[in-house]
C-alpha atoms as a PDB file:
ATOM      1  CA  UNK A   1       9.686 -18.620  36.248  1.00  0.00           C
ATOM      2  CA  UNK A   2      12.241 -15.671  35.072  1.00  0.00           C
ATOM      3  CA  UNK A   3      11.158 -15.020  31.799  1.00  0.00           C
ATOM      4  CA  UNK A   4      13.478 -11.828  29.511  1.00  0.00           C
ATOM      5  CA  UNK A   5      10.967  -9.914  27.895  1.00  0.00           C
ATOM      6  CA  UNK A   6      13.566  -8.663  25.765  1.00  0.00           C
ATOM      7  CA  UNK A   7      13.230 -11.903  23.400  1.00  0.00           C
ATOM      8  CA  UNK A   8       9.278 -10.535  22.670  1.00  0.00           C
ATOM      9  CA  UNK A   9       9.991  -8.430  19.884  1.00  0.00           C
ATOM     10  CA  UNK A  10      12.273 -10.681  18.270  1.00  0.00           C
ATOM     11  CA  UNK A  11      10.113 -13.414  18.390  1.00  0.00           C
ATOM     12  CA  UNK A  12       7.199 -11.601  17.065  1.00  0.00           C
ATOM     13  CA  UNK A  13       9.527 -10.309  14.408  1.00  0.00           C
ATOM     14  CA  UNK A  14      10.732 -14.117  13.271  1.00  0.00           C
ATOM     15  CA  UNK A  15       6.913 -14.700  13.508  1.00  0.00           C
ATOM     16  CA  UNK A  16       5.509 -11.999  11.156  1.00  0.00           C
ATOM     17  CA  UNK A  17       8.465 -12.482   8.652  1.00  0.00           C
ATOM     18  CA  UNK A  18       9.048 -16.078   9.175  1.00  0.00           C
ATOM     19  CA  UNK A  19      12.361 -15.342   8.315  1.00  0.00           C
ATOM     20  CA  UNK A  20      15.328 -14.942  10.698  1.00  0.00           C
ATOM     21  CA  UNK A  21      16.731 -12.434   7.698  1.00  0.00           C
ATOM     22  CA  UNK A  22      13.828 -10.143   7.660  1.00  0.00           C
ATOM     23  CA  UNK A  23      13.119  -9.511  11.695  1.00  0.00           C
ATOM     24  CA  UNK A  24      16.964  -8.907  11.631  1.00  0.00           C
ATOM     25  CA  UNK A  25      16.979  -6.269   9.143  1.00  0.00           C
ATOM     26  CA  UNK A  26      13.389  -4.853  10.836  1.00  0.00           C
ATOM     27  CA  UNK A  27      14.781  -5.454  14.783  1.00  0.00           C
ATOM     28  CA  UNK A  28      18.394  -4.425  13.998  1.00  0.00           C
ATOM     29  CA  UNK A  29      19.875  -6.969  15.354  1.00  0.00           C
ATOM     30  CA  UNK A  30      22.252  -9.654  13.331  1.00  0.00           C
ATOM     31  CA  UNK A  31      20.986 -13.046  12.109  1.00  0.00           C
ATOM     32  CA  UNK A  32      22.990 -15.215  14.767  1.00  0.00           C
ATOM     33  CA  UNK A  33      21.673 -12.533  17.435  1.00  0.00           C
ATOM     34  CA  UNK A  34      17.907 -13.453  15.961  1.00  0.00           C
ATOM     35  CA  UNK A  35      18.692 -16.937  16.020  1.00  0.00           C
ATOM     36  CA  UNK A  36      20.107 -17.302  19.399  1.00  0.00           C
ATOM     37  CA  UNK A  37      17.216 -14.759  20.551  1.00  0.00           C
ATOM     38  CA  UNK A  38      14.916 -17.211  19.542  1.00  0.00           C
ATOM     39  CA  UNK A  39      16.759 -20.209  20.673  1.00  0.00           C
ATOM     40  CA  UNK A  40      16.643 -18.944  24.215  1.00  0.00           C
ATOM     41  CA  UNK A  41      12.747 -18.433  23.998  1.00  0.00           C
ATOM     42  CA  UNK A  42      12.247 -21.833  23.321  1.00  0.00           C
ATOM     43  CA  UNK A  43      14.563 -22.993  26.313  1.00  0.00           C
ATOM     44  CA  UNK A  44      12.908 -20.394  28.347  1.00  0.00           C
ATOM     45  CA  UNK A  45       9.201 -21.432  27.557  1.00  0.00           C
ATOM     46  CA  UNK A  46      10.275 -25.953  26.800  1.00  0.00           C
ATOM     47  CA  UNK A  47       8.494 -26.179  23.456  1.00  0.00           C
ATOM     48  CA  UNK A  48       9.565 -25.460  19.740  1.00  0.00           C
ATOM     49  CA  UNK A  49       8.457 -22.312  18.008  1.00  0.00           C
ATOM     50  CA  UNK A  50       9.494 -22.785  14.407  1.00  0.00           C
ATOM     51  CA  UNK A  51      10.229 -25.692  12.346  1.00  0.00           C
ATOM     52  CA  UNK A  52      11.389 -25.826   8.550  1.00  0.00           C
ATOM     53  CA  UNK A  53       9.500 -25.048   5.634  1.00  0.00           C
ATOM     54  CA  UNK A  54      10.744 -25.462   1.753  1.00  0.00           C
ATOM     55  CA  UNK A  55      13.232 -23.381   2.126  1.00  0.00           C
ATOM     56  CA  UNK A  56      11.852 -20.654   4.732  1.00  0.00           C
ATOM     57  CA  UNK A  57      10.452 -21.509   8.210  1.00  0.00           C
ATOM     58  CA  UNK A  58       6.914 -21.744   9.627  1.00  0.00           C
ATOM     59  CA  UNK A  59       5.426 -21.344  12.791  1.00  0.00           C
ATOM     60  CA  UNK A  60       4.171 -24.131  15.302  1.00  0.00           C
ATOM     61  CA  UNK A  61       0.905 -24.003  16.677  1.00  0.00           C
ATOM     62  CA  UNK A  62       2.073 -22.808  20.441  1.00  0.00           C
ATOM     63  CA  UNK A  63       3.962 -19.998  18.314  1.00  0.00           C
ATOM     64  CA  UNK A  64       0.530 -18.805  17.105  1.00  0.00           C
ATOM     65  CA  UNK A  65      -1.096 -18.823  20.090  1.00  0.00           C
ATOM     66  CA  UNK A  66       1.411 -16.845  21.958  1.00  0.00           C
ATOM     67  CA  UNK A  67       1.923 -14.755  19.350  1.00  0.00           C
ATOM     68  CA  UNK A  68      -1.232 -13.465  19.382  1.00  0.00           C
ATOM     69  CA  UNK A  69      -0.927 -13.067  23.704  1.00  0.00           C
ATOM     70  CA  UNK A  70       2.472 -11.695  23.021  1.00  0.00           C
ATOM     71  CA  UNK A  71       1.205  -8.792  20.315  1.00  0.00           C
ATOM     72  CA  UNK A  72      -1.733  -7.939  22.784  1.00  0.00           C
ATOM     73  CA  UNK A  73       0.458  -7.254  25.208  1.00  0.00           C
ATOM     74  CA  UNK A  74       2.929  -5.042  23.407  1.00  0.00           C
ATOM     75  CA  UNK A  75      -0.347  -3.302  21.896  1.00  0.00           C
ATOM     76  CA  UNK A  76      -1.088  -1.933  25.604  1.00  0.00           C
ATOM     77  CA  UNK A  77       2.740  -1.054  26.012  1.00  0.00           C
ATOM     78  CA  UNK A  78       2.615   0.651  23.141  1.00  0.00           C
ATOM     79  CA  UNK A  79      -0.044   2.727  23.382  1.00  0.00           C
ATOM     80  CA  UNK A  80       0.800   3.805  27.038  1.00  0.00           C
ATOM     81  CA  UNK A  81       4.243   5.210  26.040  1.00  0.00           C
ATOM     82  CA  UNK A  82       2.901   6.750  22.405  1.00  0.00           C
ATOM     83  CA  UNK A  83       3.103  10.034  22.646  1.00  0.00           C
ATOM     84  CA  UNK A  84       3.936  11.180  18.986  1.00  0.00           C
ATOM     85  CA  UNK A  85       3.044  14.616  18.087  1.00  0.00           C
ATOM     86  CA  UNK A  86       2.913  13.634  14.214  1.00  0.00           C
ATOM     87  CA  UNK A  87       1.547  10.738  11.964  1.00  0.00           C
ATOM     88  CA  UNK A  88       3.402   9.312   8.751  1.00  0.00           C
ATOM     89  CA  UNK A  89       1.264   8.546   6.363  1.00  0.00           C
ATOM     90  CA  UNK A  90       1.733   6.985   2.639  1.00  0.00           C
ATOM     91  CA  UNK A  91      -0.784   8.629   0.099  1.00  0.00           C
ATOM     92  CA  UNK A  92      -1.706   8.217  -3.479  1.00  0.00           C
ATOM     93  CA  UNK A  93      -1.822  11.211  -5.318  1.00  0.00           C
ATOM     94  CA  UNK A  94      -5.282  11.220  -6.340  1.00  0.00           C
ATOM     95  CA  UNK A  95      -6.401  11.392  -2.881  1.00  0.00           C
ATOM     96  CA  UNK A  96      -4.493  13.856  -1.509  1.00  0.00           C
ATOM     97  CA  UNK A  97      -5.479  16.340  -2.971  1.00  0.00           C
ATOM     98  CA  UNK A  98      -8.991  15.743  -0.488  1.00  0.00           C
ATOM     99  CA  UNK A  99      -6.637  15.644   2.694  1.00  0.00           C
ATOM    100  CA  UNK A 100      -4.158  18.705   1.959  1.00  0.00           C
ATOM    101  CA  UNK A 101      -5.589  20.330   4.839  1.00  0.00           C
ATOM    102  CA  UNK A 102      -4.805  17.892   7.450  1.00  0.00           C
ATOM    103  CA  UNK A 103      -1.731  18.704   9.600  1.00  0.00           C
ATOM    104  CA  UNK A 104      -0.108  15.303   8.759  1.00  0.00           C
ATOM    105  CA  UNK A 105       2.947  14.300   6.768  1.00  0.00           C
ATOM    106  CA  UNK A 106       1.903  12.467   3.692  1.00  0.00           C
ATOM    107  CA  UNK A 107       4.614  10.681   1.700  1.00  0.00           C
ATOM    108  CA  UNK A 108       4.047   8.899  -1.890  1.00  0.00           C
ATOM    109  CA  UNK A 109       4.177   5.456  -1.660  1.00  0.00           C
ATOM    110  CA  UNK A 110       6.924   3.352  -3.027  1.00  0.00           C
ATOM    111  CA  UNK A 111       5.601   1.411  -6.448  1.00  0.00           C
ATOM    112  CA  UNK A 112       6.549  -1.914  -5.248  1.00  0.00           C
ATOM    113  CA  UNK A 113       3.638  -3.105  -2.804  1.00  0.00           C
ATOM    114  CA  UNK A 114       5.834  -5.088  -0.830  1.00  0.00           C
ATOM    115  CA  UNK A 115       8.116  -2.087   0.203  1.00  0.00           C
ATOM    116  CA  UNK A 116       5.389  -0.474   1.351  1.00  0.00           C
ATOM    117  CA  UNK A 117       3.713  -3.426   3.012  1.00  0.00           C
ATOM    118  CA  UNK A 118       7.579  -3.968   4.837  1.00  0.00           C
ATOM    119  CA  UNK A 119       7.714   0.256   5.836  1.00  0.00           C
ATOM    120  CA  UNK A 120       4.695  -0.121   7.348  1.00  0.00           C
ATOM    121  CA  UNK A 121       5.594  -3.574   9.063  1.00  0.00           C
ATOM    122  CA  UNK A 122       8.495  -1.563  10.381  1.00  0.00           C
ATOM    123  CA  UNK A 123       7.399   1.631  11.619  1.00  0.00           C
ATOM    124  CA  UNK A 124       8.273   3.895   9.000  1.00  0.00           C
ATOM    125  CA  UNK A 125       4.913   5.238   8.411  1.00  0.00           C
ATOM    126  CA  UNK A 126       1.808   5.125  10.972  1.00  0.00           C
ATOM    127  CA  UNK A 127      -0.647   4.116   7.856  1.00  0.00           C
ATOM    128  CA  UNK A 128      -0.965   4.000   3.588  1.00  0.00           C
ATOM    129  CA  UNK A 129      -3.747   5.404   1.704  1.00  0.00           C
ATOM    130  CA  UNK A 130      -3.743   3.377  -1.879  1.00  0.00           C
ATOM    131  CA  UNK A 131      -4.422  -0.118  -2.998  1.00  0.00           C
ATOM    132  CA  UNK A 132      -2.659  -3.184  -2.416  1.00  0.00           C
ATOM    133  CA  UNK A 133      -3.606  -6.781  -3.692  1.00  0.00           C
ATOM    134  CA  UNK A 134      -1.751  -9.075  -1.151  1.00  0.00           C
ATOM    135  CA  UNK A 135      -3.231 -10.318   1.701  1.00  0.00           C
ATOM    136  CA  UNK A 136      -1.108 -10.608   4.965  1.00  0.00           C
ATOM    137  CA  UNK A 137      -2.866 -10.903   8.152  1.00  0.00           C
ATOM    138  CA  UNK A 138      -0.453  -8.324  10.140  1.00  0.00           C
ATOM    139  CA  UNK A 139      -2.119  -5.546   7.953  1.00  0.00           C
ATOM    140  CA  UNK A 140      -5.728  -4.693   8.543  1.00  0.00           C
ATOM    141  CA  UNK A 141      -6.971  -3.228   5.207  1.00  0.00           C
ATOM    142  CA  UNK A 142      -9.887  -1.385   4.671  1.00  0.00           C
ATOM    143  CA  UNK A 143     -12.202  -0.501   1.220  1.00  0.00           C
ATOM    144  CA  UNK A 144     -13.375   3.002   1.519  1.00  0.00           C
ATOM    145  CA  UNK A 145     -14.268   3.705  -1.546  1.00  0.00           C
ATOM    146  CA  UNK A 146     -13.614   3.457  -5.691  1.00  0.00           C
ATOM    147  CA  UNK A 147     -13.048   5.313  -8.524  1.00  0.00           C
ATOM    148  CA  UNK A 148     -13.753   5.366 -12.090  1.00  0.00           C
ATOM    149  CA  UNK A 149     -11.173   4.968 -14.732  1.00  0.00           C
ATOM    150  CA  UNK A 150     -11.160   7.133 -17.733  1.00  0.00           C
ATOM    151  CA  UNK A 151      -8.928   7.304 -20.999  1.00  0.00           C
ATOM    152  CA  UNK A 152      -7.348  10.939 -20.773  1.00  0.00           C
ATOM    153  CA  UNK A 153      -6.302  13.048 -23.842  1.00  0.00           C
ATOM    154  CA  UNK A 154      -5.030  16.244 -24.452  1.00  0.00           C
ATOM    155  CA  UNK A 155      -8.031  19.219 -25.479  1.00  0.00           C
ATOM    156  CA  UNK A 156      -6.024  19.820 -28.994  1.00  0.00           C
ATOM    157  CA  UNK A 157      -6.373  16.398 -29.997  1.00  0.00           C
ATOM    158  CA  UNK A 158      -8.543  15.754 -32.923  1.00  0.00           C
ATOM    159  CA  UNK A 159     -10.410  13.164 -31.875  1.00  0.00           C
ATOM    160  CA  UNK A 160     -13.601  13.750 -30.621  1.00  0.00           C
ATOM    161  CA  UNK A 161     -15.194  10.286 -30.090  1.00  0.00           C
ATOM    162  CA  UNK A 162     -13.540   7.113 -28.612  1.00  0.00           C
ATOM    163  CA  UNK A 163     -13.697   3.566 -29.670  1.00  0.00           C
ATOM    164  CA  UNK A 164     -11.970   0.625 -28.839  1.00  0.00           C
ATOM    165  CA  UNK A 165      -9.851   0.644 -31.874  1.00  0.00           C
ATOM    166  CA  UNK A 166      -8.861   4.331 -31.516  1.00  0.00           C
ATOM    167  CA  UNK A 167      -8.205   3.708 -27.726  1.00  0.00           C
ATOM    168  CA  UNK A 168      -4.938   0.993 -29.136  1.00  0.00           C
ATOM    169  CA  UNK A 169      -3.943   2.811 -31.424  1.00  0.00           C
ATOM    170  CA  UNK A 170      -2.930   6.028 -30.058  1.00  0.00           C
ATOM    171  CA  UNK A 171       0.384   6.254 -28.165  1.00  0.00           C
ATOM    172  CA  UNK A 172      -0.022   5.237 -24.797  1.00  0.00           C
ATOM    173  CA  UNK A 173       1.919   7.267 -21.594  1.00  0.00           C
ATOM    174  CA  UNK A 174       1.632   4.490 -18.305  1.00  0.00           C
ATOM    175  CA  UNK A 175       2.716   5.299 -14.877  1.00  0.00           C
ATOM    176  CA  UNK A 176       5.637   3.205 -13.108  1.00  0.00           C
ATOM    177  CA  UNK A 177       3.195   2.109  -9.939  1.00  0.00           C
ATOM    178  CA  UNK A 178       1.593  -1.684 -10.819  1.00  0.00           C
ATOM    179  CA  UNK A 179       0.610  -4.306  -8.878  1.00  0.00           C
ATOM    180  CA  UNK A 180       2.209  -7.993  -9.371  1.00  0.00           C
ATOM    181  CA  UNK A 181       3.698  -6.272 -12.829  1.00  0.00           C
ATOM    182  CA  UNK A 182       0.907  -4.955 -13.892  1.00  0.00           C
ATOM    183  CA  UNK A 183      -0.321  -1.974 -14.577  1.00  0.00           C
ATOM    184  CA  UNK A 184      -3.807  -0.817 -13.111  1.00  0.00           C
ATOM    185  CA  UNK A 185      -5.054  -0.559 -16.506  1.00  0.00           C
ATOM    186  CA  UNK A 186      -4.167  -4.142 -17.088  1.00  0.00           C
ATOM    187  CA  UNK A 187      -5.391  -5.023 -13.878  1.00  0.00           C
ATOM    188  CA  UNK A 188      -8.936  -4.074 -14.066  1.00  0.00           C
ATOM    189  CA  UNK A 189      -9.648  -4.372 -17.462  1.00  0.00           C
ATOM    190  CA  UNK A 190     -11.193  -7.538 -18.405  1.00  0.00           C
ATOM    191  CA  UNK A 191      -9.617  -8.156 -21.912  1.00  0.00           C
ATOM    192  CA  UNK A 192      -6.640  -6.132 -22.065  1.00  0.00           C
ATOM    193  CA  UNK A 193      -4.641  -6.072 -25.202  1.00  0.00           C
ATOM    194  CA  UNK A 194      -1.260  -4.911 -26.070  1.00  0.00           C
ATOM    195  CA  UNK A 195      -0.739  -0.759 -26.052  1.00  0.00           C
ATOM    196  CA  UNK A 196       1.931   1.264 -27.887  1.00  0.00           C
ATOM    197  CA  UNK A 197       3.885   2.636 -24.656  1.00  0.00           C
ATOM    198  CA  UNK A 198       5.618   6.492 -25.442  1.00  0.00           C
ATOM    199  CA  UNK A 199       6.167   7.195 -22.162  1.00  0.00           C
ATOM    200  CA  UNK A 200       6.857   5.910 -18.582  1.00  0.00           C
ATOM    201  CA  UNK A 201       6.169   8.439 -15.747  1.00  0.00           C
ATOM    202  CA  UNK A 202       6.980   8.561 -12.131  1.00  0.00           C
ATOM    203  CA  UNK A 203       3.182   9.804 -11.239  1.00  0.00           C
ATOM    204  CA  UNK A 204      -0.076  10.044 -12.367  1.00  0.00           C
ATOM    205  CA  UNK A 205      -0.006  13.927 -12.514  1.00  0.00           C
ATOM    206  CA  UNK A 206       3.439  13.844 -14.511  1.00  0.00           C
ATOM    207  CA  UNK A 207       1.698  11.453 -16.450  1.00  0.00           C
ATOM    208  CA  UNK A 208      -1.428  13.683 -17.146  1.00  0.00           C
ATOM    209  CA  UNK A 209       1.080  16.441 -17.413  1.00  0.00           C
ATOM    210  CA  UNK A 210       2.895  15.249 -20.380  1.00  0.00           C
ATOM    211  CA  UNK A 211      -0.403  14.096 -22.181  1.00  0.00           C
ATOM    212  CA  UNK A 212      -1.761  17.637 -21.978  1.00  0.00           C
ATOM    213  CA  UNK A 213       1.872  18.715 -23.902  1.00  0.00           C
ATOM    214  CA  UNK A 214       1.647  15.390 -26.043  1.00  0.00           C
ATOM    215  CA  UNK A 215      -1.726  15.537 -28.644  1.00  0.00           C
ATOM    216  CA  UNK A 216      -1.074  12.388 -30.152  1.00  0.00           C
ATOM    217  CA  UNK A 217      -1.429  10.814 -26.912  1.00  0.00           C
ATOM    218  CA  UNK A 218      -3.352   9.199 -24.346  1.00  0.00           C
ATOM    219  CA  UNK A 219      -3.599   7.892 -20.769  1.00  0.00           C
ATOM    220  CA  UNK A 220      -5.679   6.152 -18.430  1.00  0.00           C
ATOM    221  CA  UNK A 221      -6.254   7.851 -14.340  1.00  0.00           C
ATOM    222  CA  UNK A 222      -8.490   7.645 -12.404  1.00  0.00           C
ATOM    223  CA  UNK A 223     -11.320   9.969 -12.761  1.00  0.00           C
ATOM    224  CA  UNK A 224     -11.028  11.096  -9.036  1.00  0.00           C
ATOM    225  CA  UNK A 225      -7.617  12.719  -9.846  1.00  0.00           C
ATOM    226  CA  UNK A 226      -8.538  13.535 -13.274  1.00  0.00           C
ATOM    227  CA  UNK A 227     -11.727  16.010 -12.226  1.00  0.00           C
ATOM    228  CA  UNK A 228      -9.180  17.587  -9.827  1.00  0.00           C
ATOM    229  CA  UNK A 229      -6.731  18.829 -12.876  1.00  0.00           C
ATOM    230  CA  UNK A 230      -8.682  18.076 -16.196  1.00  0.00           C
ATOM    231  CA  UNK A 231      -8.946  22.280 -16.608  1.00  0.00           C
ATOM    232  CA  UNK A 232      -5.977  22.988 -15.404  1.00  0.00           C
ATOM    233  CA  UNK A 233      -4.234  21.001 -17.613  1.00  0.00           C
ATOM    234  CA  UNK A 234      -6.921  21.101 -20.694  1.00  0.00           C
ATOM    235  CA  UNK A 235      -7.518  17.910 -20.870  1.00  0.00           C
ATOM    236  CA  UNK A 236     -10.539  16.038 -22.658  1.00  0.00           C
ATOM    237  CA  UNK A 237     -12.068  13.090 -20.968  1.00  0.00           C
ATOM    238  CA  UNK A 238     -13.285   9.973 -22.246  1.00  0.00           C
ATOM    239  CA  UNK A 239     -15.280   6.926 -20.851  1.00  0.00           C
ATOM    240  CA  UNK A 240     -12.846   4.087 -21.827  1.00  0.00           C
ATOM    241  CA  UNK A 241     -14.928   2.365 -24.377  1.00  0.00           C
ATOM    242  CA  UNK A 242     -15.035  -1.566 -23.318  1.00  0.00           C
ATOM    243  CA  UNK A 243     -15.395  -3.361 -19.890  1.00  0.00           C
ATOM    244  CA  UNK A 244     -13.504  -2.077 -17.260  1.00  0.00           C
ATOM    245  CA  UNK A 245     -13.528  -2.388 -13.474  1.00  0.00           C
ATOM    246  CA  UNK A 246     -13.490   0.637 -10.848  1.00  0.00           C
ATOM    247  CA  UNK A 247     -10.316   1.273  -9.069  1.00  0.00           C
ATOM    248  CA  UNK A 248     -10.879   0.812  -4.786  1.00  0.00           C
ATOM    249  CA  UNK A 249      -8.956   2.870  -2.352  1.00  0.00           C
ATOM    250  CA  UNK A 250      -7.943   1.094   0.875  1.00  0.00           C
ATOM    251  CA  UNK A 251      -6.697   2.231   4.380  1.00  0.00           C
ATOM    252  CA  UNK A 252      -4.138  -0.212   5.262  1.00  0.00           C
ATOM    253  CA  UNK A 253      -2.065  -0.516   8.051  1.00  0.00           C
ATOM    254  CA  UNK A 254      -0.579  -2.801  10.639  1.00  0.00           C
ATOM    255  CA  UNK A 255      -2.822  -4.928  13.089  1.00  0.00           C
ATOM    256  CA  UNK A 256      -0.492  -3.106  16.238  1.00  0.00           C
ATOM    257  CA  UNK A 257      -2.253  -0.352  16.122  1.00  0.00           C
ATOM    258  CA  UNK A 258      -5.612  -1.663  15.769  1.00  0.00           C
ATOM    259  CA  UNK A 259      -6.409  -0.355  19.033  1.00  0.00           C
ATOM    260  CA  UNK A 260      -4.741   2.774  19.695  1.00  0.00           C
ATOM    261  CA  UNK A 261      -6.810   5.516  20.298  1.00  0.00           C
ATOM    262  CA  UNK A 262      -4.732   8.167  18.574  1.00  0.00           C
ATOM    263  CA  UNK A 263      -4.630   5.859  15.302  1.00  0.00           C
ATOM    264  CA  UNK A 264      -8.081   5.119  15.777  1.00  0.00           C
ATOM    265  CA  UNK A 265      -9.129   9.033  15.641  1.00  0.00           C
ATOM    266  CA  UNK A 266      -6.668   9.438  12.677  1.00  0.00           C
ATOM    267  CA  UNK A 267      -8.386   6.512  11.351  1.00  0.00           C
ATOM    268  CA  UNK A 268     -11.988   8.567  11.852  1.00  0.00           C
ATOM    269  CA  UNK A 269     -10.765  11.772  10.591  1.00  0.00           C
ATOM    270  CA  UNK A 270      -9.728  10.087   7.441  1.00  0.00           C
ATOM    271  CA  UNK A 271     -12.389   7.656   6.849  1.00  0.00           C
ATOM    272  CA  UNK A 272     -15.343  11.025   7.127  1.00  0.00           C
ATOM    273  CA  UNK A 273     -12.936  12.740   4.419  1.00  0.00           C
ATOM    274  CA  UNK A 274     -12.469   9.812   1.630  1.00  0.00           C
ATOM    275  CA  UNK A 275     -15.489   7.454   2.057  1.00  0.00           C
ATOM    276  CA  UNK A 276     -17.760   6.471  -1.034  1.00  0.00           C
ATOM    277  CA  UNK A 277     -16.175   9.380  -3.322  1.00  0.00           C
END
């Protein structure tokens, strides 16, 4: 049988998305070109792949199971003809500051989870280094470790112990980055209340930066980013004073490159640098 392996990537696009919209925007190619694509697969192969869903699509059973033959097989393409000389890689703040040395190209990650879940689904960056809380089962993601949080103030503030009811009522400065809409702080907290918000930054270290100019207010980090800067910026450090989770740190990136051995090494090198912190 003449089978075009041209329609594999397409297919495995429409799969992973299930959306014809998505794999077009990842694949280049235009919706009617995905469509048709995947039209002639099924011709091609005599069974259907997709079938409607609500208002999306979902995949048959014969499309899972040659998925997963189809990915395997582009897996060893892929890592025959990868030669790159450099790796992408999307990293929170408060861990780069352990991987500086590395000759890799770190990048902040975007604040939505999704975009960076969808840049890493597309090739835009080889791996991310931060936390994510969906589960997709193109990504493998990895715990290496977890971090404290602590309530952050500037030195020249005149408090000197923290309770619960100081903690609310000081001015709070929050970081755009959350998860689902929330914040981290509201995230792993197990009560959280309401917090007087002065200030929105970009990043945790503009957000530590403006609390050390700021006195009257405060900020929770985590403390693995905070010990990096907390002299530098004269900052005094609090335990926040109720129940609150630790913060994990994942390795997450896409089930393609599960079994390259370049990845795999980068993988290594990064996992003997940030594990159990």
């Amino acid at each position: 049988m003449s089978f075009d392996l041209n329609l594999i990537r397409p297919f495995l696009a429409v799969f992973h998305h299930q959306s014809y919209t998505k794999a077009a925007d990842e694949t280049g190619l235009s919706q009617p070109a995905m469509s048709r694509s995947i039209q002639r697969l099924e011709d091609n192969i005599g069974y259907k792949l997709f079938v409607k869903k609500g208002r999306g699509i979902a995949p048959t059973s014969k499309a899972v199971y040659l998925a997963k033959n189809m990915e395997n097989a582009i897996n060893i393409i892929d890592n025959a003809v990868d030669k790159r000389d450099e790796f992408v890689i999307y990293c929170h703040e408060g861990l780069l500051f352990h991987l500086s040395d590395l000759q890799l190209k770190f990048l902040s990650p975007p604040s939505n989870q999704s975009t960076m879940l969808e840049d890493l689904r597309a090739d835009k960056v080889d791996l991310a280094l931060d936390y994510v809380t969906e589960t997709d089962p193109s990504f493998i993601i990895e715990t290496l470790g977890e971090t404290e949080m602590v309530a952050v103030t500037s030195a020249n503030n005149i408090i000197t112990q923290l309770n619960e009811d100081t903690f609310y009522s000081l001015p709070h400065v929050l970081t755009k980055s959350n998860r689902h809409g929330l914040s981290f702080f509201d995230l792993f907290s197990e009560s959280p209340k309401p917090r007087k918000e002065k200030y929105i930054a970009d990043s945790v270290m503009t957000m530590l930066t403006y609390v050390s100019m700021d006195e009257s207010t405060i900020c929770v980090a985590p403390k693995i980013i905070v010990d990096k800067w907390k002299k530098v910026l004269n900052l005094k450090v609090f335990k926040i004073p109720f129940e609150i989770k630790k913060a994990p740190y994942q390795m997450i990136f896409h089930r393609r490159y599960e079994n390259n051995d370049a990845h795999k090494q980068l993988r290594a090198n990064l996992k003997s640098r940030l594990s159990v912190r």
